[in-house]
C-alpha atoms as a PDB file:
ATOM      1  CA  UNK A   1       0.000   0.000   0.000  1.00  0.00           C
ATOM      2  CA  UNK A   2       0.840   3.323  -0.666  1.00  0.00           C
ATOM      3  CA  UNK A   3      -0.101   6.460   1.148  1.00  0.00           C
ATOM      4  CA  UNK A   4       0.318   9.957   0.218  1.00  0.00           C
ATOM      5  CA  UNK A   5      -0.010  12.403   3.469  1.00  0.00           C
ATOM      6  CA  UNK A   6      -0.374  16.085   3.003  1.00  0.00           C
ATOM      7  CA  UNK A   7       0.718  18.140   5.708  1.00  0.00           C
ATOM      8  CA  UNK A   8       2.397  21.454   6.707  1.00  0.00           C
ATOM      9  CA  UNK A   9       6.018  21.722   7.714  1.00  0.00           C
ATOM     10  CA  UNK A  10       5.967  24.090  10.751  1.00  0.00           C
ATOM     11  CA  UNK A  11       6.689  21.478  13.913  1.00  0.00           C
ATOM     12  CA  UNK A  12       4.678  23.803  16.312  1.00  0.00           C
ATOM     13  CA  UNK A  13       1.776  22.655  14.503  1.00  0.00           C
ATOM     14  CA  UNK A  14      -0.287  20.576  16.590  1.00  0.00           C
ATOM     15  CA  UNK A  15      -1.445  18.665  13.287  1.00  0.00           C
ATOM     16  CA  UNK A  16       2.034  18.638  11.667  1.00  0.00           C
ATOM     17  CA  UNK A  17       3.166  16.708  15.024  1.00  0.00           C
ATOM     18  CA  UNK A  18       0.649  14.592  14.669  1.00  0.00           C
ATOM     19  CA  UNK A  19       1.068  13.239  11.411  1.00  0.00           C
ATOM     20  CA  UNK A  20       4.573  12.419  11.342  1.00  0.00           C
ATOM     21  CA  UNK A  21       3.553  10.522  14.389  1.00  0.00           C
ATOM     22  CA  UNK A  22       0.996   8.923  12.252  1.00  0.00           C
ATOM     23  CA  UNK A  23       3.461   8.383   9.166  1.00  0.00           C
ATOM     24  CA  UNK A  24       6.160   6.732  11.592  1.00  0.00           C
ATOM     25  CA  UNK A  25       3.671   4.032  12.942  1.00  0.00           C
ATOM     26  CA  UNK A  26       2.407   3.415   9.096  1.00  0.00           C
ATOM     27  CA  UNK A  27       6.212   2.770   8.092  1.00  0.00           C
ATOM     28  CA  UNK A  28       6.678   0.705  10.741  1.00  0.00           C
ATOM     29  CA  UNK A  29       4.650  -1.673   9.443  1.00  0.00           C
ATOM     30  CA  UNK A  30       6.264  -1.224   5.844  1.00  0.00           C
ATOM     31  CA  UNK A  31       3.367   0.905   4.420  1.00  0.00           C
ATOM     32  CA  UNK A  32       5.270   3.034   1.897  1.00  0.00           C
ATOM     33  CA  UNK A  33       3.982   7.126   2.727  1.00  0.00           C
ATOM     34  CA  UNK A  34       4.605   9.918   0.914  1.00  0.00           C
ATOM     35  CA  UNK A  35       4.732  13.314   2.236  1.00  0.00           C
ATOM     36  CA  UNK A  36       3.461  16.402   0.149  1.00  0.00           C
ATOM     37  CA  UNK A  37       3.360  14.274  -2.968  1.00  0.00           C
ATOM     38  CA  UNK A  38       1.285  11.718  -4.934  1.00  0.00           C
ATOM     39  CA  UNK A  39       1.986   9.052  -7.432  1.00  0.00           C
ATOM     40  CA  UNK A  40      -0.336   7.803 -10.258  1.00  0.00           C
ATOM     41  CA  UNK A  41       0.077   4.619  -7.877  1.00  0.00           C
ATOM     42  CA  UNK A  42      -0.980   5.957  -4.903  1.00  0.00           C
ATOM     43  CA  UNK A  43      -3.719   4.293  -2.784  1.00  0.00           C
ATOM     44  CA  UNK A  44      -4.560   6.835  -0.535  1.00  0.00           C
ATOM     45  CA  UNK A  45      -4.158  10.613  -0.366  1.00  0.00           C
ATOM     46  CA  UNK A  46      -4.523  11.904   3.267  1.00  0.00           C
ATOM     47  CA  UNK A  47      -4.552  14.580   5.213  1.00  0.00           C
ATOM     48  CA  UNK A  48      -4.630  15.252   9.089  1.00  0.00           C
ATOM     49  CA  UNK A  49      -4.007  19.095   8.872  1.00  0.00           C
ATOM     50  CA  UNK A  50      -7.554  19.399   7.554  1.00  0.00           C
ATOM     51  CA  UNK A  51      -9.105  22.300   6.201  1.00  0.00           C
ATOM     52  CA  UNK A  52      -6.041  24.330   7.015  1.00  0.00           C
ATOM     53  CA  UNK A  53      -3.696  22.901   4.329  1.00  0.00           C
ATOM     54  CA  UNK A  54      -7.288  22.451   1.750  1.00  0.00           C
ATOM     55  CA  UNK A  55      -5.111  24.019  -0.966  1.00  0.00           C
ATOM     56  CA  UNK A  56      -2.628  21.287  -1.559  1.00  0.00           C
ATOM     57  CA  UNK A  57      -4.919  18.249  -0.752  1.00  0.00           C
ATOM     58  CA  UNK A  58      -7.478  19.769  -3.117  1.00  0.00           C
ATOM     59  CA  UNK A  59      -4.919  20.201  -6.027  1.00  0.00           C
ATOM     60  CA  UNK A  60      -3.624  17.009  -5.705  1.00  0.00           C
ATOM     61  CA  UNK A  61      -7.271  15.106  -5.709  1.00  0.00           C
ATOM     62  CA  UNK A  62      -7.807  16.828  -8.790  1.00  0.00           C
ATOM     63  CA  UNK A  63      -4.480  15.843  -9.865  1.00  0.00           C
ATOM     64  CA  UNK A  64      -5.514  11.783  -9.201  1.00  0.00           C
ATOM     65  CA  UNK A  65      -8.820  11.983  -9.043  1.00  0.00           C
ATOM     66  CA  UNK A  66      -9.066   7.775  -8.709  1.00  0.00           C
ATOM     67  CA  UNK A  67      -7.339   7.532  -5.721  1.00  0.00           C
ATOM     68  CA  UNK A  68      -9.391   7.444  -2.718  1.00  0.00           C
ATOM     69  CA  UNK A  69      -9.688  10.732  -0.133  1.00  0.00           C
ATOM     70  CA  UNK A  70      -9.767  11.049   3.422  1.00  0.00           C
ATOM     71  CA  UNK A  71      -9.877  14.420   5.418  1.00  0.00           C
ATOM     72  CA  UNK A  72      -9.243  14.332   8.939  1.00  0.00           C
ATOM     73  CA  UNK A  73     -11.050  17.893  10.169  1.00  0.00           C
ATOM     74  CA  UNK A  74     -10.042  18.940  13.691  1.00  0.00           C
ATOM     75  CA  UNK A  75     -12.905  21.567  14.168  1.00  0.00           C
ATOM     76  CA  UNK A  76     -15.395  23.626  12.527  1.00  0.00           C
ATOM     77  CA  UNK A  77     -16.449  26.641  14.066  1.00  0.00           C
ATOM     78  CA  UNK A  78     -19.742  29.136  12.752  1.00  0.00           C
ATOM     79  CA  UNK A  79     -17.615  32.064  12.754  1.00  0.00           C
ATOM     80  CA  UNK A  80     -15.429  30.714  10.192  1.00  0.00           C
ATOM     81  CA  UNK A  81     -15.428  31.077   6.579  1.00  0.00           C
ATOM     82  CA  UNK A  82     -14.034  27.468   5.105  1.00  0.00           C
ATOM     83  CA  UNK A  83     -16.010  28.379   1.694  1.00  0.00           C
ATOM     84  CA  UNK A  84     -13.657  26.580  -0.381  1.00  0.00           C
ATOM     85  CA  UNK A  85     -13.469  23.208   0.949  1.00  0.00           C
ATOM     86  CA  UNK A  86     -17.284  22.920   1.391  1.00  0.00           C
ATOM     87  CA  UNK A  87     -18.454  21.466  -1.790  1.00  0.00           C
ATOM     88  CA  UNK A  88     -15.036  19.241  -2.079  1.00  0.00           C
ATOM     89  CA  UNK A  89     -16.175  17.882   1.905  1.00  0.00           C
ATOM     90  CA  UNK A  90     -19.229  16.248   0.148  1.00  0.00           C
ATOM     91  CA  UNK A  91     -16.665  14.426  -2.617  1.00  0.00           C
ATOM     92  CA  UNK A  92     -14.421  12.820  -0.002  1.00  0.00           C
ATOM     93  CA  UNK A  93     -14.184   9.222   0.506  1.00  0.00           C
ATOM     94  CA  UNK A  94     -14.165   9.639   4.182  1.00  0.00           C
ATOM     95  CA  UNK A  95     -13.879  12.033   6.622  1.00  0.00           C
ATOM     96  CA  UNK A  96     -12.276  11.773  10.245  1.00  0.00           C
ATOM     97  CA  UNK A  97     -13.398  13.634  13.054  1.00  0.00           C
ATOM     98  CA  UNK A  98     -11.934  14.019  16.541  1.00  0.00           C
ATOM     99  CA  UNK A  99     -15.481  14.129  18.056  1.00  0.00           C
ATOM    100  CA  UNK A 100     -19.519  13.868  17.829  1.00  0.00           C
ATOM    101  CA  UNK A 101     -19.581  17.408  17.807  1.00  0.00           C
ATOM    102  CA  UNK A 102     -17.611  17.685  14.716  1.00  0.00           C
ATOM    103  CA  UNK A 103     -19.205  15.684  12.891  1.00  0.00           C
ATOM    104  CA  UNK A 104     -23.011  17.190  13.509  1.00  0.00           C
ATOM    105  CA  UNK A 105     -21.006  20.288  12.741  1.00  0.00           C
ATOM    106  CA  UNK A 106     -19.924  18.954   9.333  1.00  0.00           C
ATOM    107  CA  UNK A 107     -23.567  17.747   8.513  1.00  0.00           C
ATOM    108  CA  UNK A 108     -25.242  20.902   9.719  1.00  0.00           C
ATOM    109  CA  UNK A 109     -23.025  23.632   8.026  1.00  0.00           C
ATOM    110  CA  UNK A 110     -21.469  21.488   5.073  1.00  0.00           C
ATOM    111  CA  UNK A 111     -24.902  18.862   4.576  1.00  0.00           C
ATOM    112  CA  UNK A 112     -21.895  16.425   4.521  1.00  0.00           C
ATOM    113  CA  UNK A 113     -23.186  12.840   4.243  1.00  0.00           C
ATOM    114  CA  UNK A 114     -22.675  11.357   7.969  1.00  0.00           C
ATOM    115  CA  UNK A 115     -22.241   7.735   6.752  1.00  0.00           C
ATOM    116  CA  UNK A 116     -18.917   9.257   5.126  1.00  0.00           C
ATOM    117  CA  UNK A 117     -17.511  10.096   8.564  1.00  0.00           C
ATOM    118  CA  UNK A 118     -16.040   8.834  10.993  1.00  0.00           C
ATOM    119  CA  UNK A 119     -14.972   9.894  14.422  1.00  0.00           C
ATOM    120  CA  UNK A 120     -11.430   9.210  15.594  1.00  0.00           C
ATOM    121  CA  UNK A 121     -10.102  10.524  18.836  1.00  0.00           C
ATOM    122  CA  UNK A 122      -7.057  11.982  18.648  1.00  0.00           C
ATOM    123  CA  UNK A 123      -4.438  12.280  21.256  1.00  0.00           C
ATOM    124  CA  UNK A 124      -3.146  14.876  23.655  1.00  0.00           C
ATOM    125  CA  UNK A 125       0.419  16.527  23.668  1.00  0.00           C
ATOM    126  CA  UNK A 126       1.199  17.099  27.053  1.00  0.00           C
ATOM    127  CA  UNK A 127       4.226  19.563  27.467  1.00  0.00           C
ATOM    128  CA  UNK A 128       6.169  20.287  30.280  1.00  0.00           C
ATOM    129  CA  UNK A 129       4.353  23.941  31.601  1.00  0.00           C
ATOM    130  CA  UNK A 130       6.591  27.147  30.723  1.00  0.00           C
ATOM    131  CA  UNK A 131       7.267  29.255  34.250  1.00  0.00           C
ATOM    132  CA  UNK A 132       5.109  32.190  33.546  1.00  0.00           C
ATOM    133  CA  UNK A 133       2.201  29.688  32.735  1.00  0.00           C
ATOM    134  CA  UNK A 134       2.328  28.167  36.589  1.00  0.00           C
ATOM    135  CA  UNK A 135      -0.039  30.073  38.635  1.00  0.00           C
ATOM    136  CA  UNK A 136      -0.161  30.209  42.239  1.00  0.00           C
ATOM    137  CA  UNK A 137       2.124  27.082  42.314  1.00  0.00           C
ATOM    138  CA  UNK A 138      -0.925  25.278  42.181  1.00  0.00           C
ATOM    139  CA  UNK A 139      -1.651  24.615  38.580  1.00  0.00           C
ATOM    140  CA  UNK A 140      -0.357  24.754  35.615  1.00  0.00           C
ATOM    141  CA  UNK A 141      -2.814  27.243  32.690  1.00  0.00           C
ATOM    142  CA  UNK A 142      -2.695  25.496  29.117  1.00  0.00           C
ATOM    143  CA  UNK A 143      -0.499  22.488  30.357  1.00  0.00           C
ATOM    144  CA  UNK A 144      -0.568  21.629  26.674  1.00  0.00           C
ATOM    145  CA  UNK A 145       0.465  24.564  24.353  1.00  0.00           C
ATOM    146  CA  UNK A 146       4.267  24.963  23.896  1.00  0.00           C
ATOM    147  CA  UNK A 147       3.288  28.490  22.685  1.00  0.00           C
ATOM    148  CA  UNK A 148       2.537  31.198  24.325  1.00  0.00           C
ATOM    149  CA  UNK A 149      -1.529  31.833  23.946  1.00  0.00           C
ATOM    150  CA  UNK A 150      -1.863  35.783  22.217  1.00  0.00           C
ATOM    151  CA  UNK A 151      -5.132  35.979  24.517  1.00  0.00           C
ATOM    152  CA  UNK A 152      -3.282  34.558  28.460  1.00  0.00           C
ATOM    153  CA  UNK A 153      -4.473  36.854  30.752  1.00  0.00           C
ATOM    154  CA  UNK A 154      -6.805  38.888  29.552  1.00  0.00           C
ATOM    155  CA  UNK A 155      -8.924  38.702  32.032  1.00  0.00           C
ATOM    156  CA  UNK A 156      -6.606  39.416  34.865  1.00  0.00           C
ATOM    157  CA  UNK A 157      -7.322  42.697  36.709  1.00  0.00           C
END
């Protein structure tokens, strides 16, 4: 089998992380993957940065439009604007979800068909907390983002 994963390159990504965690497992049990490419001979084009990295995924389906899609979409949001994947969400083989939520999200905003997704917990990253997140030597706030949150403290007075 053959596997083509799209996915971003910056390692703070969450996603990103994720997916070379994904791809390592995948080799280890001699599935060839390819990253940010495709093949006429591909099996499977993939991609667990979801909507974020649409773009690429979306070129390369049209690309290789026989091999078989799956989207892994962390979240969906109403305030956001993913306009350009919406039509394409309906055209996927399958699409992952990290939750139930997600996935009534997908069918109410996108009318994706729910018998095309699935739901797939993903894991947590758990980080050792930076000093200025540690509050009251009690707890630690966002134990699991390595970077710095634009919005921490916002509400202190």
């Amino acid at each position: 089998m053959k596997i083509c994963f799209i996915q971003g390159d910056d390692l703070r990504s969450t996603e990103t992380r994720i997916s070379n965690n994904v791809v390592e497992k995948l080799r280890d049990y001699d599935i060839e993957v390819l990253i940010n490419e495709c093949h006429e001979n591909c099996d499977l084009l993939v991609s667990i940065n979801g909507l974020s990295h649409y773009g690429g995924f979306e070129q390369i389906r049209k690309t290789f439009p026989h091999i078989k899609t799956v989207m892994y979409v962390w979240d969906l949001y109403p305030w956001t604007q993913y306009t350009q994947g919406r039509d394409s969400l309906r055209e996927y083989n399958q699409i992952w979800v990290p939750s139930n939520e997600v996935l009534l999200r997908l069918v109410e905003f996108y009318n994706v068909d729910i018998n095309k997704c699935k739901v797939i917990k993903a894991y947590a990253e758990i980080f050792e907390a930076e000093e200025d997140q540690i509050k009251n030597n009690k707890f630690a706030y966002h134990p699991v983002r390595k970077y710095r949150d634009p919005n921490f403290g916002f509400t202190d007075t």
